[in-house]
C-alpha atoms as a PDB file:
ATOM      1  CA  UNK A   1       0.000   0.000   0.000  1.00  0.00           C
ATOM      2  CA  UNK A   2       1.833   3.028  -1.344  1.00  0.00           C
ATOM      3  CA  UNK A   3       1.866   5.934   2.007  1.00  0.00           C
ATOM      4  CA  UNK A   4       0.070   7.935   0.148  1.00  0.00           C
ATOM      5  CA  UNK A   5      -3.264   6.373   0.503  1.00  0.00           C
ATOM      6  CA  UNK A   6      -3.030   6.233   4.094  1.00  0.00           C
ATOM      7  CA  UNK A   7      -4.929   9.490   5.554  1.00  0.00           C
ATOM      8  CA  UNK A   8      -7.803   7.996   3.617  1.00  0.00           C
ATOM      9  CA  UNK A   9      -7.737   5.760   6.584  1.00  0.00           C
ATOM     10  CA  UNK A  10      -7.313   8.341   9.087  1.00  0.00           C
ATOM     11  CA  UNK A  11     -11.115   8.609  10.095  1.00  0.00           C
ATOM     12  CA  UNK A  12     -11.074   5.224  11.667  1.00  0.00           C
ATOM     13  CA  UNK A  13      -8.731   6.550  14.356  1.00  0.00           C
ATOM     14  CA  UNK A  14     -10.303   8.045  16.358  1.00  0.00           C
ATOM     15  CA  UNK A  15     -13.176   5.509  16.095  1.00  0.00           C
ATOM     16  CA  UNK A  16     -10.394   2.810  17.745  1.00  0.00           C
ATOM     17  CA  UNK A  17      -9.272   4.760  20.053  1.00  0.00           C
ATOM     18  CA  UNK A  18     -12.775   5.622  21.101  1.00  0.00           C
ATOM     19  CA  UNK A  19     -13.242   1.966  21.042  1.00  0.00           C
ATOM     20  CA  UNK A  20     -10.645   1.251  23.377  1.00  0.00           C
ATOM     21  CA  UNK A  21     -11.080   3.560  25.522  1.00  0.00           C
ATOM     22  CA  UNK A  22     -14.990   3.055  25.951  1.00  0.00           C
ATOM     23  CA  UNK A  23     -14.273  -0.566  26.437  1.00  0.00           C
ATOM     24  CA  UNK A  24     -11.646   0.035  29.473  1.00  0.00           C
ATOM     25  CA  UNK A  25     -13.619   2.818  30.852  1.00  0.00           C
ATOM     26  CA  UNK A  26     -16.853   0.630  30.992  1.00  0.00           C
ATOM     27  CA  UNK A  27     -15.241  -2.499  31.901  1.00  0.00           C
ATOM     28  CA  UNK A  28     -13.040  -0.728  34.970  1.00  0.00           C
ATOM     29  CA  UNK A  29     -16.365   1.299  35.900  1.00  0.00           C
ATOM     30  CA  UNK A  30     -19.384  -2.080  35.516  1.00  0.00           C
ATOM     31  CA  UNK A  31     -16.517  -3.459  38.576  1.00  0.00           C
ATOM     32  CA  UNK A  32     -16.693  -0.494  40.365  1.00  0.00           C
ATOM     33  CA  UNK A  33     -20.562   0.094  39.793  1.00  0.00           C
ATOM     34  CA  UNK A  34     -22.232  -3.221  39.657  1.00  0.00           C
ATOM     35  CA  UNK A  35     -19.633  -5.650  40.796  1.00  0.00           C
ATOM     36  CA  UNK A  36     -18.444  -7.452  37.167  1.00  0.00           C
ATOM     37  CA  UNK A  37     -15.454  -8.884  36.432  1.00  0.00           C
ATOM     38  CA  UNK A  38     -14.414  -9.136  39.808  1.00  0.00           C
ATOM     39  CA  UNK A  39     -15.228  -5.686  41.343  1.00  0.00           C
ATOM     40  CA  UNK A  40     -16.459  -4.976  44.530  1.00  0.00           C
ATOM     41  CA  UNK A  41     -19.351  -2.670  43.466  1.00  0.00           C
ATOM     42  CA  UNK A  42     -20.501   0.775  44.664  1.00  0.00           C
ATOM     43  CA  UNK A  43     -20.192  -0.370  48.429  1.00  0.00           C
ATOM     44  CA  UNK A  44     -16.802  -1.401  47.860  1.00  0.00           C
ATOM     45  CA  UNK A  45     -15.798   1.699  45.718  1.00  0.00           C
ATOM     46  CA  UNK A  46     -17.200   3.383  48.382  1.00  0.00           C
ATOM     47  CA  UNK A  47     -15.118   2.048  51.126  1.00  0.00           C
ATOM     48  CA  UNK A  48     -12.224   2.818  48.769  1.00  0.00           C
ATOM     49  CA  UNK A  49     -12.608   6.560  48.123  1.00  0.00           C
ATOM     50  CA  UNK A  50     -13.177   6.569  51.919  1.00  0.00           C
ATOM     51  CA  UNK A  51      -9.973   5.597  52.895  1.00  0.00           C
ATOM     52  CA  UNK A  52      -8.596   8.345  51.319  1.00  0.00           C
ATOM     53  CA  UNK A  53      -9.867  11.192  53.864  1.00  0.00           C
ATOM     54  CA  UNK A  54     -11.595  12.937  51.340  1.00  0.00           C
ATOM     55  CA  UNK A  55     -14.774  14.501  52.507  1.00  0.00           C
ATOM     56  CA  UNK A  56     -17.821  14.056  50.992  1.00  0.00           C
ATOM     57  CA  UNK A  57     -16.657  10.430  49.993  1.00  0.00           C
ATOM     58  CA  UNK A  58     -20.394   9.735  48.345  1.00  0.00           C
ATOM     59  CA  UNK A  59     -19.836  12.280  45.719  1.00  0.00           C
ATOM     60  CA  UNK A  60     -16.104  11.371  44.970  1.00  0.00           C
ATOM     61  CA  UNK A  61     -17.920   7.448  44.473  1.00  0.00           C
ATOM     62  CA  UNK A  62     -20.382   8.781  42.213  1.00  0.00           C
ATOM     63  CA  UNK A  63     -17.977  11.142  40.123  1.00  0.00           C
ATOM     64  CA  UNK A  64     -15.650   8.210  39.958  1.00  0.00           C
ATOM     65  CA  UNK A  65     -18.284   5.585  38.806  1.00  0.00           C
ATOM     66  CA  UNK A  66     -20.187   8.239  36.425  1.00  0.00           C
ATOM     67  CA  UNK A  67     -16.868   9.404  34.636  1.00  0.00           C
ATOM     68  CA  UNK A  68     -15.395   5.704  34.199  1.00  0.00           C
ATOM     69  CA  UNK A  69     -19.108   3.396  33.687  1.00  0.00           C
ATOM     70  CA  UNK A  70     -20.409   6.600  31.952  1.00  0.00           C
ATOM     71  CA  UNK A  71     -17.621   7.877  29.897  1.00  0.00           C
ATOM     72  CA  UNK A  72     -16.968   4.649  28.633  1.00  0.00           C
ATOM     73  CA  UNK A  73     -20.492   4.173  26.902  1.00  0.00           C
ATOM     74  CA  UNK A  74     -20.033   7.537  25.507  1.00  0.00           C
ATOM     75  CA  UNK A  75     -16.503   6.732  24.093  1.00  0.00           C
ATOM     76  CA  UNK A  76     -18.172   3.686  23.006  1.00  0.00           C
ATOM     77  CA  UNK A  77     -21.163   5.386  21.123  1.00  0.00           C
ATOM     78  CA  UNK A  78     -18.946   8.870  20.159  1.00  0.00           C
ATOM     79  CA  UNK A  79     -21.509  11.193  21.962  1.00  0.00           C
ATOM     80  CA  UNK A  80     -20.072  13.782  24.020  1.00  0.00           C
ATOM     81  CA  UNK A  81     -16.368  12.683  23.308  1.00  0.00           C
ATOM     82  CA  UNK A  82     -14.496  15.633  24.228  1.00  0.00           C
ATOM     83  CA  UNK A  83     -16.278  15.331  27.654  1.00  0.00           C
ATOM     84  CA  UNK A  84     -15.790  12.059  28.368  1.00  0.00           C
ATOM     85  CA  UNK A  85     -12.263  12.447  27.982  1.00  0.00           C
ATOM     86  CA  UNK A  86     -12.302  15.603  30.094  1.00  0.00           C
ATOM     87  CA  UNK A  87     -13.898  13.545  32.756  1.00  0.00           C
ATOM     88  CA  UNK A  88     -11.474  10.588  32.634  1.00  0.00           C
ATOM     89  CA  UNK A  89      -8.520  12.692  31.984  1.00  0.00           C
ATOM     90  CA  UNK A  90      -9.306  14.016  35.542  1.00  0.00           C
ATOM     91  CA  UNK A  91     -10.352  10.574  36.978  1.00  0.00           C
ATOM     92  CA  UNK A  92      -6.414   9.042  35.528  1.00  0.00           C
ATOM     93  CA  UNK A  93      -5.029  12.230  37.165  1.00  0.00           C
ATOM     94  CA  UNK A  94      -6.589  11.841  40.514  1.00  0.00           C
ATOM     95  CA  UNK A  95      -5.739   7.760  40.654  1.00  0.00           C
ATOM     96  CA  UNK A  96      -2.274   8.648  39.803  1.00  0.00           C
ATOM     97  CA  UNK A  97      -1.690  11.514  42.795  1.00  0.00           C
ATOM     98  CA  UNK A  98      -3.719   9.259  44.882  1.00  0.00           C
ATOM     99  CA  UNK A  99      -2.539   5.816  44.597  1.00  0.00           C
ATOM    100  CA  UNK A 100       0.082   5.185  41.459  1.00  0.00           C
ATOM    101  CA  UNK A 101       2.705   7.769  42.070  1.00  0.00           C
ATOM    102  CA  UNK A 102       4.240   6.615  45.070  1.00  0.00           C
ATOM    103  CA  UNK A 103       4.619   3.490  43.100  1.00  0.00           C
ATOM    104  CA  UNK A 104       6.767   4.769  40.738  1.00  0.00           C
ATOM    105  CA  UNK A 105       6.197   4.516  37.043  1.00  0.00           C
ATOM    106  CA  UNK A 106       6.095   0.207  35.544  1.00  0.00           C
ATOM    107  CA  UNK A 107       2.405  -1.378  36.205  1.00  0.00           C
ATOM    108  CA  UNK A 108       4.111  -4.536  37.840  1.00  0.00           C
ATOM    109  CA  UNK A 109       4.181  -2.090  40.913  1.00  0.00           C
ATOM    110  CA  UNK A 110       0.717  -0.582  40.854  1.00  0.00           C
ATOM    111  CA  UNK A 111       2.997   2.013  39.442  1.00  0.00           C
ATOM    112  CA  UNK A 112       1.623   5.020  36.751  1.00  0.00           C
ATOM    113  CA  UNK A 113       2.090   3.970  33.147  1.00  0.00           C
ATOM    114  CA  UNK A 114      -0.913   2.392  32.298  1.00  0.00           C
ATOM    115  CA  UNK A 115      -2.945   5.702  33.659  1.00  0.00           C
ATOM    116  CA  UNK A 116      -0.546   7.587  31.090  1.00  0.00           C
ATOM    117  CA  UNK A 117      -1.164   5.965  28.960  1.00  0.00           C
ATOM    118  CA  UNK A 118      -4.959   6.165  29.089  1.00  0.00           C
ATOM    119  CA  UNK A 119      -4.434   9.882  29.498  1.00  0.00           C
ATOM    120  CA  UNK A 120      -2.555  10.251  26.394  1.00  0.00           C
ATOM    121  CA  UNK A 121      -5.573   8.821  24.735  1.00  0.00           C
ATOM    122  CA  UNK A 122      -8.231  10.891  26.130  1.00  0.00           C
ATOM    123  CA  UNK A 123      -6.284  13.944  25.468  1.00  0.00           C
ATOM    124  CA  UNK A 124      -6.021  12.620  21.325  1.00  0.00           C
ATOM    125  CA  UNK A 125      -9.548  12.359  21.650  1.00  0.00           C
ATOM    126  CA  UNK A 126     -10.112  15.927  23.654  1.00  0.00           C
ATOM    127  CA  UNK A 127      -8.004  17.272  20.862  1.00  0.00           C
ATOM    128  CA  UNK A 128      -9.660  15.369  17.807  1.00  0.00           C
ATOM    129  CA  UNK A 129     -13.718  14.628  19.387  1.00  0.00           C
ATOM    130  CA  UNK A 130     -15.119  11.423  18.247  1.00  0.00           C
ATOM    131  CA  UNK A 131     -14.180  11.684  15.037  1.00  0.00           C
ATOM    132  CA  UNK A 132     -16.521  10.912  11.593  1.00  0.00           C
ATOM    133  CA  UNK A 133     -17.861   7.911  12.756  1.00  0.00           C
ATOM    134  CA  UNK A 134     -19.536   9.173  15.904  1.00  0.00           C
ATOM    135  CA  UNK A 135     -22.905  10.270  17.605  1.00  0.00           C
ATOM    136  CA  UNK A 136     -20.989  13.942  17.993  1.00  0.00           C
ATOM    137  CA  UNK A 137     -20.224  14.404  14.476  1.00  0.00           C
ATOM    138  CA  UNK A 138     -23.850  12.188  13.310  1.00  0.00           C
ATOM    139  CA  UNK A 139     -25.562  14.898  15.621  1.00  0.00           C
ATOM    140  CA  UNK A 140     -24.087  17.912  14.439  1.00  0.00           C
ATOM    141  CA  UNK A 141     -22.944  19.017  17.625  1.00  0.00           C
ATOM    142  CA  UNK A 142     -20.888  21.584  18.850  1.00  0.00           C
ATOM    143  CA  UNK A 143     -17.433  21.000  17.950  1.00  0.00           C
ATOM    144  CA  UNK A 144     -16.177  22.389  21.291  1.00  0.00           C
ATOM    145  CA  UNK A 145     -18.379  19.079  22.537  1.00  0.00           C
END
């Protein structure tokens, strides 16, 4: 495939990285909200955020749960990109002054990579929204959305 056929392919990436992220987001939030995949649910994401001393701990659960459960359906379904990744941008940020920085950077230590990693993507998709193949663009919304 000569290279310069490629950007005719550029419009399915931010569909995969939407894809990605939405699955991640969901999959890390349906464990946090309803229990899945091993989770402890909303009581035990509750006890969590409560352990870190930080006062109201029922909103902190809720923003938690909405931005990861919620943000990944709309990652999934490419409405309201550009907030989603907003919200989870924040959400890596917080987990990684919280609980990953004092573990230094690799994942084998509960360390920060894999949150930079999902930061770097949400920050593609805050610069790009959900691309051509999304609710967002299907809509006509906003482009600041």
């Amino acid at each position: 495939m000569p290279h310069h056929s490629l950007p005719r392919y550029a419009v399915w990436a931010p569909l995969l990285l939407r894809l990605a992220l939405g699955v991640i987001f969901f999959a890390h939030g349906s464990q946090k909200l309803l229990g899945w995949f091993g989770g402890s649910g909303m009581s035990g994401t509750y006890q969590m955020i409560s352990s870190f001393g930080l006062p109201p701990a029922a909103l902190w659960t809720f923003l938690l749960i909405f931005a990861e459960f919620g943000g990944g359906i709309l990652f999934i379904l490419g409405f309201l990109t550009r907030f989603a990744a907003l919200m989870n941008i924040i959400n890596m940020s917080v987990a990684i002054a919280l609980v990953h920085a004092r573990n230094g950077f690799f994942l084998s230590n509960g360390g920060m990579e894999y949150n930079i990693a999902l930061i770097a993507m949400a920050v593609a998709l805050l610069l790009t929204g959900g691309g051509a193949l999304s609710l967002d663009r299907k809509l006509k919304l906003p482009s600041w959305l």
